[in-house]
N, C-alpha and C. Protein backbone atom coordinates (compact mmCIF):
# COMPACT_ATOMS: atom_id res chain seq x y z
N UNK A 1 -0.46 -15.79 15.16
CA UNK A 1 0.69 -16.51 15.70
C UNK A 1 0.39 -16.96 17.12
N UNK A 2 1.08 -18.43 17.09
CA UNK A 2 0.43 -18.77 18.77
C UNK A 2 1.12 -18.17 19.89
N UNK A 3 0.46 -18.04 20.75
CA UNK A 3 0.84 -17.28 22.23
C UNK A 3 2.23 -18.09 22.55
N UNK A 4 3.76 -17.23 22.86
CA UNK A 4 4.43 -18.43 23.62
C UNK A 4 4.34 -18.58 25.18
N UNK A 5 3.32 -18.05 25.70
CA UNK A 5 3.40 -17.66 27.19
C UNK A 5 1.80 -18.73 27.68
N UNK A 6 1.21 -19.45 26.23
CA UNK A 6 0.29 -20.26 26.43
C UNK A 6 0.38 -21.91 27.15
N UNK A 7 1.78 -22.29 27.06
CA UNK A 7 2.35 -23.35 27.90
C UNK A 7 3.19 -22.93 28.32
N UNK A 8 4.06 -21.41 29.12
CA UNK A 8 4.89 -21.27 29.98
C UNK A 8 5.96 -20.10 29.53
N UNK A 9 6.90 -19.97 29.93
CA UNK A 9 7.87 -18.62 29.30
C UNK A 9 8.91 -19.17 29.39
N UNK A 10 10.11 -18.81 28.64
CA UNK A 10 11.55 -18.71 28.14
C UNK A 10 12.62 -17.87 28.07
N UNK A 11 13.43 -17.77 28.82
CA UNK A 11 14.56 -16.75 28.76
C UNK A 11 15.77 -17.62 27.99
N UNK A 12 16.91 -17.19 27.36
CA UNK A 12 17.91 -17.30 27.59
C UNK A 12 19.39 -15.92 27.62
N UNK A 13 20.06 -16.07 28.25
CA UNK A 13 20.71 -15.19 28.38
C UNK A 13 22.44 -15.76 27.55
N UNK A 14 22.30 -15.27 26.77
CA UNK A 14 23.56 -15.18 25.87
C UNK A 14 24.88 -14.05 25.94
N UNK A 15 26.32 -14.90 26.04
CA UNK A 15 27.17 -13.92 26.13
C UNK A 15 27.48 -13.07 24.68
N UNK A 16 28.24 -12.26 24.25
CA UNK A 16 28.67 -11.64 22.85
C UNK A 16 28.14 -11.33 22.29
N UNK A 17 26.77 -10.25 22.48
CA UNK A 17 25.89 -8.90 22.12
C UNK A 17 24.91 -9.62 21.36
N UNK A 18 24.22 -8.49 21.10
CA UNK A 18 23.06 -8.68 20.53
C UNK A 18 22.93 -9.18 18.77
N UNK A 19 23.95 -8.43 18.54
CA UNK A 19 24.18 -8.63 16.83
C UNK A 19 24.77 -10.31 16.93
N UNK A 20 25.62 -10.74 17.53
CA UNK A 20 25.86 -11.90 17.67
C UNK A 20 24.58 -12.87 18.02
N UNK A 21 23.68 -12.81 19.20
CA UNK A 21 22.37 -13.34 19.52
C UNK A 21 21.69 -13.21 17.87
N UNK A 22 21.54 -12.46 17.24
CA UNK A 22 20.67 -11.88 16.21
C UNK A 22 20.84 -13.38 15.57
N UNK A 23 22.17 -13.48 15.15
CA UNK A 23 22.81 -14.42 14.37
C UNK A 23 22.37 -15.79 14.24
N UNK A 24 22.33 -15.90 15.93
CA UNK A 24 22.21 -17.09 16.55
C UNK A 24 20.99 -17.52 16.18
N UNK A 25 19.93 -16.73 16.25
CA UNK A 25 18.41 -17.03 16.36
C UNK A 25 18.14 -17.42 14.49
N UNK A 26 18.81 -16.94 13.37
CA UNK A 26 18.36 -16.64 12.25
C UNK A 26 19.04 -18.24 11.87
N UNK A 27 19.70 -18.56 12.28
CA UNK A 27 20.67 -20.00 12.47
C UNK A 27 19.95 -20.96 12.72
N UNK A 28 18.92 -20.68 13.43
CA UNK A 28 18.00 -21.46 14.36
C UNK A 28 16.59 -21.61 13.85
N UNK A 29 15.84 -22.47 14.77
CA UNK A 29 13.71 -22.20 13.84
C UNK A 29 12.80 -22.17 14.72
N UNK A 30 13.84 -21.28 16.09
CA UNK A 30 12.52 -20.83 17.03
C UNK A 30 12.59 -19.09 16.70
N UNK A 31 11.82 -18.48 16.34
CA UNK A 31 11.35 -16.90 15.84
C UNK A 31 11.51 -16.24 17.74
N UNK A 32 12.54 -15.38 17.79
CA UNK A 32 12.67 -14.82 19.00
C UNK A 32 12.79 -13.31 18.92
N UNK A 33 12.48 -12.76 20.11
CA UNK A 33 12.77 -11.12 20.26
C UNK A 33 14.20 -11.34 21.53
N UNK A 34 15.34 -10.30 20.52
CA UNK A 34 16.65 -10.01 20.83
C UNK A 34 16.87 -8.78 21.70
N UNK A 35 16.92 -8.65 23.57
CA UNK A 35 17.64 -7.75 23.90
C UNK A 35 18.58 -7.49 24.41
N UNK A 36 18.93 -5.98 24.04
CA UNK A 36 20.80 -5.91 24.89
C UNK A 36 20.81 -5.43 26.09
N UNK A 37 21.61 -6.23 26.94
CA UNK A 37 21.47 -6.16 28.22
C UNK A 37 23.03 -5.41 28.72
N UNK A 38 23.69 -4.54 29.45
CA UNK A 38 25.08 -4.47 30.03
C UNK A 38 25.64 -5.58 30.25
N UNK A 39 25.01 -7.06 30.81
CA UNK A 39 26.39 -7.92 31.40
C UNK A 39 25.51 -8.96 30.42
N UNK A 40 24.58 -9.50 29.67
CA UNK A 40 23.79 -10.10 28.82
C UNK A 40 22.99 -9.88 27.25
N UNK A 41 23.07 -10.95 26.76
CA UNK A 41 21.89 -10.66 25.87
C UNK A 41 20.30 -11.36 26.28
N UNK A 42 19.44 -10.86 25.75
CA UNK A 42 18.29 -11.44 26.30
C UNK A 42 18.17 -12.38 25.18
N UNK A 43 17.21 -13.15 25.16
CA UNK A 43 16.73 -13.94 23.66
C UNK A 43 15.62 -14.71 24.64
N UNK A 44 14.20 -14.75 24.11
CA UNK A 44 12.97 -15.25 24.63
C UNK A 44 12.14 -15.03 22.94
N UNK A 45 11.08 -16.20 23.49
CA UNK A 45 10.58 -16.85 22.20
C UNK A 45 9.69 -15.89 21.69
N UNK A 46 9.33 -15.69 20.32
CA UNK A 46 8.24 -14.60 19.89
C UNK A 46 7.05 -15.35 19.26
N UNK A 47 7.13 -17.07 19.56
CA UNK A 47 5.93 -17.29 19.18
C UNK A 47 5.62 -18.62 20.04
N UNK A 48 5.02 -19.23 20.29
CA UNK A 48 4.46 -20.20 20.93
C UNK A 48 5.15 -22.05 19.90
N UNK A 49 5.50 -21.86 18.58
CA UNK A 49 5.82 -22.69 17.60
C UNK A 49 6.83 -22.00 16.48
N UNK A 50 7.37 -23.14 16.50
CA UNK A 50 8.56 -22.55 15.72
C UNK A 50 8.25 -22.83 14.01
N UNK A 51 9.12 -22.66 13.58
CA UNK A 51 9.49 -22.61 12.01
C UNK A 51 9.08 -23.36 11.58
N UNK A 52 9.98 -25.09 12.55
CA UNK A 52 9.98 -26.45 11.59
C UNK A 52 8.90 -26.91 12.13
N UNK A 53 8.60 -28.42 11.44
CA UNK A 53 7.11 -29.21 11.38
C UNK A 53 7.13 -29.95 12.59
N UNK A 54 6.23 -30.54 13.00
CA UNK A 54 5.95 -31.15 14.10
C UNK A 54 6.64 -32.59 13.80
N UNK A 55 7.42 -33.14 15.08
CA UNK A 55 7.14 -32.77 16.25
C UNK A 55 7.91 -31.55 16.70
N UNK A 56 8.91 -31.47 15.94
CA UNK A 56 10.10 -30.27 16.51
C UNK A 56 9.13 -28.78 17.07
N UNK A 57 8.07 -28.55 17.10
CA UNK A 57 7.34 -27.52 16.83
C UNK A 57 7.35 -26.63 18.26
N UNK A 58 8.28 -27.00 19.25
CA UNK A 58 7.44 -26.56 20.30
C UNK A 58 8.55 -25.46 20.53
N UNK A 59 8.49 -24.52 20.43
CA UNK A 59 9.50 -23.29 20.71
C UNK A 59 10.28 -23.36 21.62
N UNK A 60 9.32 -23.69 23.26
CA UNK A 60 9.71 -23.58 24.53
C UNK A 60 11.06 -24.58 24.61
N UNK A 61 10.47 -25.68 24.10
CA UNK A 61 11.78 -27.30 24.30
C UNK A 61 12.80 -26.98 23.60
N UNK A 62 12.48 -26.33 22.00
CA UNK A 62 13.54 -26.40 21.05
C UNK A 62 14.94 -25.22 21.82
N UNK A 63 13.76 -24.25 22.41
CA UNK A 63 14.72 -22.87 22.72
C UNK A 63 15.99 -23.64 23.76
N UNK A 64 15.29 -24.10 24.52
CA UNK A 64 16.02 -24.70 25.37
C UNK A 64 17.04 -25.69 25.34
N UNK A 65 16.74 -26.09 24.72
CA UNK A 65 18.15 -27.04 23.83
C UNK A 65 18.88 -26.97 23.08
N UNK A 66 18.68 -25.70 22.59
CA UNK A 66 19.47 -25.47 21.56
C UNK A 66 20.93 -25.63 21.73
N UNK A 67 22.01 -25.70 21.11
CA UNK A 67 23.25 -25.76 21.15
C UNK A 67 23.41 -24.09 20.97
N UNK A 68 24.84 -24.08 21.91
CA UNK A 68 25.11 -22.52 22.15
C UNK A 68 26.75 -22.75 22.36
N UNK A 69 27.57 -22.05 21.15
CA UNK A 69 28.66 -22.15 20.96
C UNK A 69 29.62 -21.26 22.21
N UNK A 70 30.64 -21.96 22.02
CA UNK A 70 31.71 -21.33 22.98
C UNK A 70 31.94 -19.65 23.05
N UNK A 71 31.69 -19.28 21.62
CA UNK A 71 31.64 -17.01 21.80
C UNK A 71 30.55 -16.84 22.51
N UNK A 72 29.29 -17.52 22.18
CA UNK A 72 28.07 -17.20 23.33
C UNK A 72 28.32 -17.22 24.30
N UNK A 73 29.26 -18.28 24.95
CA UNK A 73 29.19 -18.74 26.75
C UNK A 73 30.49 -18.24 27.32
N UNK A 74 29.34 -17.53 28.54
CA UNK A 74 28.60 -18.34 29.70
C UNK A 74 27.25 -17.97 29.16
N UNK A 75 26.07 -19.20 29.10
CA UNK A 75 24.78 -18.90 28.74
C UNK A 75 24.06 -19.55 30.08
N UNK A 76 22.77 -18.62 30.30
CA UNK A 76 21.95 -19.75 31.16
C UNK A 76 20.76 -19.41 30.93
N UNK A 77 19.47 -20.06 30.89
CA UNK A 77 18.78 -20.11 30.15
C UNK A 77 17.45 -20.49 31.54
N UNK A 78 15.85 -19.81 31.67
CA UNK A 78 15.49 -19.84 32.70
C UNK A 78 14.21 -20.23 31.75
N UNK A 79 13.12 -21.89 32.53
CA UNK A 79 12.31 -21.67 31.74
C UNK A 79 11.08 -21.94 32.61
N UNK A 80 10.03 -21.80 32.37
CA UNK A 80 8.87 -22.82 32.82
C UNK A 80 7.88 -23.01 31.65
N UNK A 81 7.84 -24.85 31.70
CA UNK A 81 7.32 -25.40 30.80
C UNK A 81 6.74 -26.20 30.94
N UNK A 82 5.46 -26.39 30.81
CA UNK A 82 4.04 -27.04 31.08
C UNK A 82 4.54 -27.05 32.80
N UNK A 83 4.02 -27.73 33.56
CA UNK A 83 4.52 -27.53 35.27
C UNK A 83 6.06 -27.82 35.84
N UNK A 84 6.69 -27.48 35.06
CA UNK A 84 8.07 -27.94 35.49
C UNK A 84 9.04 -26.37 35.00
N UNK A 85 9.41 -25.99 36.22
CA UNK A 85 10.79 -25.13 36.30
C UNK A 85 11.88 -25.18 35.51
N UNK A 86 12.41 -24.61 34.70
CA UNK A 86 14.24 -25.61 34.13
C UNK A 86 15.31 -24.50 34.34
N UNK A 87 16.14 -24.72 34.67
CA UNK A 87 17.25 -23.66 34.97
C UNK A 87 18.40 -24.86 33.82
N UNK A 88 18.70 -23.76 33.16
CA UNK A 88 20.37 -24.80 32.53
C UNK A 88 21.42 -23.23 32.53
N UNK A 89 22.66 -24.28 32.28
CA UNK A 89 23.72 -23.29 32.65
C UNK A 89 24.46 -23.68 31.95
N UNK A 90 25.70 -23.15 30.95
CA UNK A 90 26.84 -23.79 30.22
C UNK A 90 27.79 -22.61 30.81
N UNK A 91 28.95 -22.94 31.18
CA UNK A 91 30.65 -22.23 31.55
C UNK A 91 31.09 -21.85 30.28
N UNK A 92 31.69 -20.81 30.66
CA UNK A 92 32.81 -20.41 28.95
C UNK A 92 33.27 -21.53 28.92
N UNK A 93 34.11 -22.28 27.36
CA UNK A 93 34.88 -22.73 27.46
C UNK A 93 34.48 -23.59 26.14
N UNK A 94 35.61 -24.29 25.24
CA UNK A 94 35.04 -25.15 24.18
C UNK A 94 34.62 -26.78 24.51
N UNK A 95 35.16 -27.03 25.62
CA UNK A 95 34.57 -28.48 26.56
C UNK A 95 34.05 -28.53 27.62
N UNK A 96 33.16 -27.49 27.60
CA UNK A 96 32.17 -27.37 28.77
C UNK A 96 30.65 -28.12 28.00
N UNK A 97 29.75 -28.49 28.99
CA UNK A 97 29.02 -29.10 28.82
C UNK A 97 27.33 -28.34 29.13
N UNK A 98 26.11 -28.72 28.42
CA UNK A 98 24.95 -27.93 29.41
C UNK A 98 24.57 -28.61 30.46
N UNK A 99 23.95 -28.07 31.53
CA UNK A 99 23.99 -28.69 32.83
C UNK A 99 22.22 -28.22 33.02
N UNK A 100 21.80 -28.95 33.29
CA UNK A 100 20.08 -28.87 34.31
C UNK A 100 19.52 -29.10 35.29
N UNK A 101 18.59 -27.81 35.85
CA UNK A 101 17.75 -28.10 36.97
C UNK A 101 16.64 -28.46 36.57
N UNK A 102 16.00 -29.19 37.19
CA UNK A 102 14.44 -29.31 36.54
C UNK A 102 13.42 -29.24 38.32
N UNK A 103 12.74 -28.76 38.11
CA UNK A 103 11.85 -28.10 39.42
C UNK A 103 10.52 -28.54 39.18
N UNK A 104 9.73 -29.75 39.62
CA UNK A 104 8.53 -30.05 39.31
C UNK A 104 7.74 -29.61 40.16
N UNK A 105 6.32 -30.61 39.45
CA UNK A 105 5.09 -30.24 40.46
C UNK A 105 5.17 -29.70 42.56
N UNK A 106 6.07 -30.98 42.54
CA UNK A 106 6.79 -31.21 44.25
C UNK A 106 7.24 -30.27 44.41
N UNK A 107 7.44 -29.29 43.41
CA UNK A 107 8.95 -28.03 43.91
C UNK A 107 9.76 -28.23 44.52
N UNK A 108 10.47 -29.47 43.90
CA UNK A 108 11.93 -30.03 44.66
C UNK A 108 12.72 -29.72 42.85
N UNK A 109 14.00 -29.41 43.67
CA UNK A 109 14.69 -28.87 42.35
C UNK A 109 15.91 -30.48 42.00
N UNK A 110 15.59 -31.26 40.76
CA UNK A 110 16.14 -32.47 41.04
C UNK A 110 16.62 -32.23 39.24
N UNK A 111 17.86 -32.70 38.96
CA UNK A 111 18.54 -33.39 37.90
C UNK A 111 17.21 -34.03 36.95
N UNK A 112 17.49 -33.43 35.58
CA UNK A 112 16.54 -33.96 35.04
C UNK A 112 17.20 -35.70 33.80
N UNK A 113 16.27 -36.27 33.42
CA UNK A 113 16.27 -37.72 33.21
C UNK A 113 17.61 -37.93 32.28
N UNK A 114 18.94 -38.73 32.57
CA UNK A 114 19.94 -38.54 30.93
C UNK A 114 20.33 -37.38 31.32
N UNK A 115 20.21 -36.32 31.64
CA UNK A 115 20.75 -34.89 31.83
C UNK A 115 21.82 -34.38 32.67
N UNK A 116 22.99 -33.55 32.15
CA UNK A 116 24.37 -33.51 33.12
C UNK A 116 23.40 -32.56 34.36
N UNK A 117 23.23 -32.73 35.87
CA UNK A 117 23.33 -32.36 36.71
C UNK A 117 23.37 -30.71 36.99
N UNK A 118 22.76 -29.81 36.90
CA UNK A 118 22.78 -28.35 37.39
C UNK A 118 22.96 -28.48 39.23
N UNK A 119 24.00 -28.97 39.54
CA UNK A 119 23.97 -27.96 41.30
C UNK A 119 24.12 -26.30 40.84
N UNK A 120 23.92 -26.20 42.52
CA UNK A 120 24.31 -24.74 42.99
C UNK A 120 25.81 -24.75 42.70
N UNK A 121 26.97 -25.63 43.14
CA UNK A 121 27.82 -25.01 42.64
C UNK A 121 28.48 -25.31 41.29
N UNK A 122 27.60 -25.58 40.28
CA UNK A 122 28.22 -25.39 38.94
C UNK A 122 27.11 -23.91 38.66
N UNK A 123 26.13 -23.78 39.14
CA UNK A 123 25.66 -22.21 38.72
C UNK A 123 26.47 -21.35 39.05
N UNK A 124 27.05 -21.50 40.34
CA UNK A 124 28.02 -20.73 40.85
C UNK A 124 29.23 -20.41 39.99
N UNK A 125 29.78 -21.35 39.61
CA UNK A 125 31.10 -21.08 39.08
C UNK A 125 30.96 -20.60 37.41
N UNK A 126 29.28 -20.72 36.97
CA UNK A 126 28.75 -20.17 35.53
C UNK A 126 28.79 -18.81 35.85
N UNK A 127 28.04 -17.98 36.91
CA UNK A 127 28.17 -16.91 37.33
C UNK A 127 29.17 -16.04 37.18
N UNK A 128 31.01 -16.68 37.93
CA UNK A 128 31.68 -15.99 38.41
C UNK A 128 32.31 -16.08 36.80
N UNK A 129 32.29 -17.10 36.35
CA UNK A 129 32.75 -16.84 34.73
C UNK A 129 32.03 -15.56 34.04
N UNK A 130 31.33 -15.06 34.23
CA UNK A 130 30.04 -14.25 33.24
C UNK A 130 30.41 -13.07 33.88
N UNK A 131 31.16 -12.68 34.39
CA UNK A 131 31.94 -11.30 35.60
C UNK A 131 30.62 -10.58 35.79
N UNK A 132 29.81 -11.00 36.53
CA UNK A 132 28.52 -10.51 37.36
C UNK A 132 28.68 -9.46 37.41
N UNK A 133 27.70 -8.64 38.00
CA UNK A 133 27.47 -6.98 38.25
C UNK A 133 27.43 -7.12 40.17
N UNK A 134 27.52 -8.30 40.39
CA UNK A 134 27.38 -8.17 41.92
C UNK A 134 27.83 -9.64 41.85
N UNK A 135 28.88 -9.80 43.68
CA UNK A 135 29.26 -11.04 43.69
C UNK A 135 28.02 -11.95 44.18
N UNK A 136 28.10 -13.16 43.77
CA UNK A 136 26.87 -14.30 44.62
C UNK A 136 27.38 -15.12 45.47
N UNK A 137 26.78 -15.12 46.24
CA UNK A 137 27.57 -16.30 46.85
C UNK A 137 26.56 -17.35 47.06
N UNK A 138 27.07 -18.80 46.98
CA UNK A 138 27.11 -20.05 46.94
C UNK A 138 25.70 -20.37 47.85
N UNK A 139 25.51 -19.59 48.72
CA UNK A 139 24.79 -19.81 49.62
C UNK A 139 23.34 -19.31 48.90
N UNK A 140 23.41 -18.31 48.71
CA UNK A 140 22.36 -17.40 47.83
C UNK A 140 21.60 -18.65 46.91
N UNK A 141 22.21 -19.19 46.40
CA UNK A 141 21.67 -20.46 44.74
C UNK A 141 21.27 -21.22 45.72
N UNK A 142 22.22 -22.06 47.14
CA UNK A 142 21.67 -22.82 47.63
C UNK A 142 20.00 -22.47 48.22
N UNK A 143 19.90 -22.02 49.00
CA UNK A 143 18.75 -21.51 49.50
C UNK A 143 18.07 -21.07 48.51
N UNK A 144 17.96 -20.93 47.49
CA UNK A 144 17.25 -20.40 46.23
C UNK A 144 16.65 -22.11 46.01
N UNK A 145 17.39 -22.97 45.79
CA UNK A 145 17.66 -24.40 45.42
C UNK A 145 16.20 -24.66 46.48
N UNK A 146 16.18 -24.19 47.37
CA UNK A 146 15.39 -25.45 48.80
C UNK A 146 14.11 -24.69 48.73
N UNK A 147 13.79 -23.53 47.90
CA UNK A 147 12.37 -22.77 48.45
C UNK A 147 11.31 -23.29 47.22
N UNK A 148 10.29 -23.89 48.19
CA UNK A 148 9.03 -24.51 47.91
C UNK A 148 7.93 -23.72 48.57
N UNK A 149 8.22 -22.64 48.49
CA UNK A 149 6.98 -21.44 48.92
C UNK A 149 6.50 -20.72 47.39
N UNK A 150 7.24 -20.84 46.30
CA UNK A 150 7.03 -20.25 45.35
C UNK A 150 6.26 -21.22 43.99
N UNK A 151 5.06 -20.34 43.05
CA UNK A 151 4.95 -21.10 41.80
C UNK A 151 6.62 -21.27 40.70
N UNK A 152 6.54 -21.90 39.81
CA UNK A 152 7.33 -22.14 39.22
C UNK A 152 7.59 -20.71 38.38
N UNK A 153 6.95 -20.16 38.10
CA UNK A 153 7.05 -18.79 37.47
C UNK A 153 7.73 -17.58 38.54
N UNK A 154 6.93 -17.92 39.57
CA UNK A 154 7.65 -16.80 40.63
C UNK A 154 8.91 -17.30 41.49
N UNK A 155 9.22 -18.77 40.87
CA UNK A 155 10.87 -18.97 41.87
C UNK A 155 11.61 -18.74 40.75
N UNK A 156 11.51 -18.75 39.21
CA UNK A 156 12.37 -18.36 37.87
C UNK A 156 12.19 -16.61 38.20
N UNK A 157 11.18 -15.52 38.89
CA UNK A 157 11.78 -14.57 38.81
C UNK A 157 12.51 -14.05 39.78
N UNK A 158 12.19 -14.79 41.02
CA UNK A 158 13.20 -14.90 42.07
C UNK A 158 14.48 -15.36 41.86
N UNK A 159 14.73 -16.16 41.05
CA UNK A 159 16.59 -16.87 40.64
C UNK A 159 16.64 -15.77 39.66
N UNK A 160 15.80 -15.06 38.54
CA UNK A 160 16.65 -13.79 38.21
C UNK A 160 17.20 -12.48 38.83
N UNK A 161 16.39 -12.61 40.03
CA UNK A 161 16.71 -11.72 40.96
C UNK A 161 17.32 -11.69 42.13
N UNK A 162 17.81 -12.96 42.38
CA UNK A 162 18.89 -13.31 43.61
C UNK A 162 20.12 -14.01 42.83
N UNK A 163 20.56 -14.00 41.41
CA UNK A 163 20.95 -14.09 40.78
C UNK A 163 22.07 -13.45 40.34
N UNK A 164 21.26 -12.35 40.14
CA UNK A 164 21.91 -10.73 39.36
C UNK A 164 21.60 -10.62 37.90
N UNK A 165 20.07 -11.26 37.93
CA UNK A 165 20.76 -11.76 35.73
C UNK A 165 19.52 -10.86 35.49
N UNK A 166 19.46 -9.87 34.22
CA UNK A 166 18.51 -9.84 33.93
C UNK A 166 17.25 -10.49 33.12
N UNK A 167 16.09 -10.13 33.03
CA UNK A 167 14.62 -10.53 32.19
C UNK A 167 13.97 -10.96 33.60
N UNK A 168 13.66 -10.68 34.95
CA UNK A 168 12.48 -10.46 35.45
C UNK A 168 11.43 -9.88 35.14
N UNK A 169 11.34 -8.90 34.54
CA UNK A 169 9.92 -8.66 33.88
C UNK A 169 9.83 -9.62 32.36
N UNK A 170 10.68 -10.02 31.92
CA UNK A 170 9.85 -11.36 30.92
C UNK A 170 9.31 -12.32 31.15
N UNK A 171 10.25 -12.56 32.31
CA UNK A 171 9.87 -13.90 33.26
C UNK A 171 8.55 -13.70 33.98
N UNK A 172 8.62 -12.72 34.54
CA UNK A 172 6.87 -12.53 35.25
C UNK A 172 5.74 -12.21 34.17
N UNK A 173 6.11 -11.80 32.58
CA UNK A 173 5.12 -11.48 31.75
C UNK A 173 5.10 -10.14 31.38
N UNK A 174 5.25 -9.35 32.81
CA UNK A 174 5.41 -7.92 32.35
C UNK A 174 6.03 -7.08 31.44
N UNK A 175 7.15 -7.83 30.56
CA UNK A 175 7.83 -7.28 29.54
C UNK A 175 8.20 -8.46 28.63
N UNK A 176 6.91 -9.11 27.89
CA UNK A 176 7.52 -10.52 27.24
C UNK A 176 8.59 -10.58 25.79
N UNK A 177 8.28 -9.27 25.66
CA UNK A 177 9.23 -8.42 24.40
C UNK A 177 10.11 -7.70 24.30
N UNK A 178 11.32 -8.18 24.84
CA UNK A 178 12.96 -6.97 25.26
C UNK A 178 13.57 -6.60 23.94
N UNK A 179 13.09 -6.91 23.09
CA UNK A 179 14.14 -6.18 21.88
C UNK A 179 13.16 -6.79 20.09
N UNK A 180 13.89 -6.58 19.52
CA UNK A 180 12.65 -6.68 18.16
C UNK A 180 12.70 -8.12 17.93
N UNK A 181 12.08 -8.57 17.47
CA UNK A 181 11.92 -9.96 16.38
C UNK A 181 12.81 -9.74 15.32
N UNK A 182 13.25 -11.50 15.94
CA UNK A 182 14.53 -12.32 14.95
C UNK A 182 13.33 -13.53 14.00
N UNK A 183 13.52 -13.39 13.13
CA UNK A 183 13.31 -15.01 12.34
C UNK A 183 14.46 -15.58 12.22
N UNK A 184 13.79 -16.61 12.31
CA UNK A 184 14.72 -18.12 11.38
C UNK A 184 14.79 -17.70 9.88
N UNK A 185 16.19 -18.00 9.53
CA UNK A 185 16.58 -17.90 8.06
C UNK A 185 15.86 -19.02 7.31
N UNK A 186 14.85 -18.81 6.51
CA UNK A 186 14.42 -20.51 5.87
C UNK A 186 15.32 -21.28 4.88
N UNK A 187 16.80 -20.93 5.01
CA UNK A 187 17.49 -21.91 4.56
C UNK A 187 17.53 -23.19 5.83
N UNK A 188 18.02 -21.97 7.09
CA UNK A 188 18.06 -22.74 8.55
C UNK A 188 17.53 -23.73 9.02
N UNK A 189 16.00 -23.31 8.89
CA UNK A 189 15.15 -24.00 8.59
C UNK A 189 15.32 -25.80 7.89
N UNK A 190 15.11 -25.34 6.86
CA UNK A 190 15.28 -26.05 5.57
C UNK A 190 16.22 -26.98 5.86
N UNK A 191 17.18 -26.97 6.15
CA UNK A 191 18.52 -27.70 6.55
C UNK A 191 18.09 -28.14 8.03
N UNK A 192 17.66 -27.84 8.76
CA UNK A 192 17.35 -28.47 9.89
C UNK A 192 16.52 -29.84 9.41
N UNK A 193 15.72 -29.36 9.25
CA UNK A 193 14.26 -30.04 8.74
C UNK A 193 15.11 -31.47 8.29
N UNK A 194 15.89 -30.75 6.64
CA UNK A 194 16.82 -32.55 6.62
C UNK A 194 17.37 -33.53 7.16
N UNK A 195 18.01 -32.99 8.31
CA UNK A 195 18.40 -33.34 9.06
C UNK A 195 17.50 -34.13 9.88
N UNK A 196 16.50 -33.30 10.30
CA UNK A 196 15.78 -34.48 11.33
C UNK A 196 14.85 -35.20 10.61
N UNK A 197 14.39 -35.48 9.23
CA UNK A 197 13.46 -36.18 9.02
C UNK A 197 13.88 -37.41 9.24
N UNK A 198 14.89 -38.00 8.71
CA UNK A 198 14.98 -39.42 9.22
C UNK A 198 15.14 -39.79 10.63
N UNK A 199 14.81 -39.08 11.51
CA UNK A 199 14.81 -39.67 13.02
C UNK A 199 13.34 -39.22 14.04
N UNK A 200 12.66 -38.39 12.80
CA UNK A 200 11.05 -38.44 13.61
C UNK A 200 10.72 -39.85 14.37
N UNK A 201 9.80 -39.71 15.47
CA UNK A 201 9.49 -40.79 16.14
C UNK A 201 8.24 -41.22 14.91
């Protein structure tokens, strides 16, 4: 199975436990390891390629986009993928939207292309929804936002850790496995797959 830490690493942090996350992932056709966290669930990729056929194949992109229903959220999701940073964030709520940072080569943290906007203060107000284990303040994300002293790997374990969120040790590598392996259901699969064949490039 391919490495998923061979073009970069993946967190996402899901609200409504682990058995719920479980769900989520078997729904889905990226193969992930599920852990339970006190104020989170973890969910990070368990293989480098997912289920379905190429192009959909890339774990890291698919994880990250996935759609994440209103019992999940507040979700936010921490990645680095090929040289680029991504922070996204969705608010509880059934008309809330996902929101993105994207952090390139420059290590300037800028709105990525078509994409709703991640500021500091919509992380902020994702936060105070998710009833933190410690308050943040506004200032904390900002200044998190402006530091270009860090690789893209070590400012994603720095925002988990000036944050309050856990998977710093997934994020740095040191623990790329927080809970067991989920598969994709191959009906999930299967039904995905239909879905996108008529719109391959």
């Amino acid at each position: 199975m391919a490495d998923p830490a061979a073009r970069g690493v993946g967190l996402v942090l899901l609200s409504g436990g682990a058995a719920r996350a479980a769900e989520w992932v078997r729904r889905g056709v990226v193969p992930c390891h599920v852990g339970e966290h006190p104020a989170w669930t973890m969910v990070t990729p368990a293989s480098a390629v997912t289920a379905a056929a190429a192009p959909y194949d890339d774990a890291l992109t698919l994880l990250a986009s996935r759609h994440v229903g209103p019992r999940q959220s507040p979700t936010i999701g921490l990645f680095v993928i090929d040289d680029a940073a991504v922070i996204t964030a969705q608010a509880a709520g059934w008309r809330t939207v996902r929101r993105w940072a994207l952090r390139g080569v420059e290590r300037e943290v800028r709105p990525g292309p078509e994409l709703p906007a991640l500021r500091p203060q919509d992380l902020h107000r994702v936060l105070a929804s998710a009833a933190p284990q410690r308050r943040i303040r506004l200032a904390e994300i900002t200044d998190l936002w402006r530091r270009t002293d860090l690789t893209q790997r070590e400012w994603l374990v720095e925002a988990a850790q000036v944050l309050g969120l856990p998977g710093a040790r997934v994020l740095s590598g040191q623990d790329p496995a927080p809970g067991p392996r989920i598969d994709p259901d191959p009906r999930a699969v299967g039904a995905f797959e239909t879905v996108v064949k008529d719109v391959q490039p």
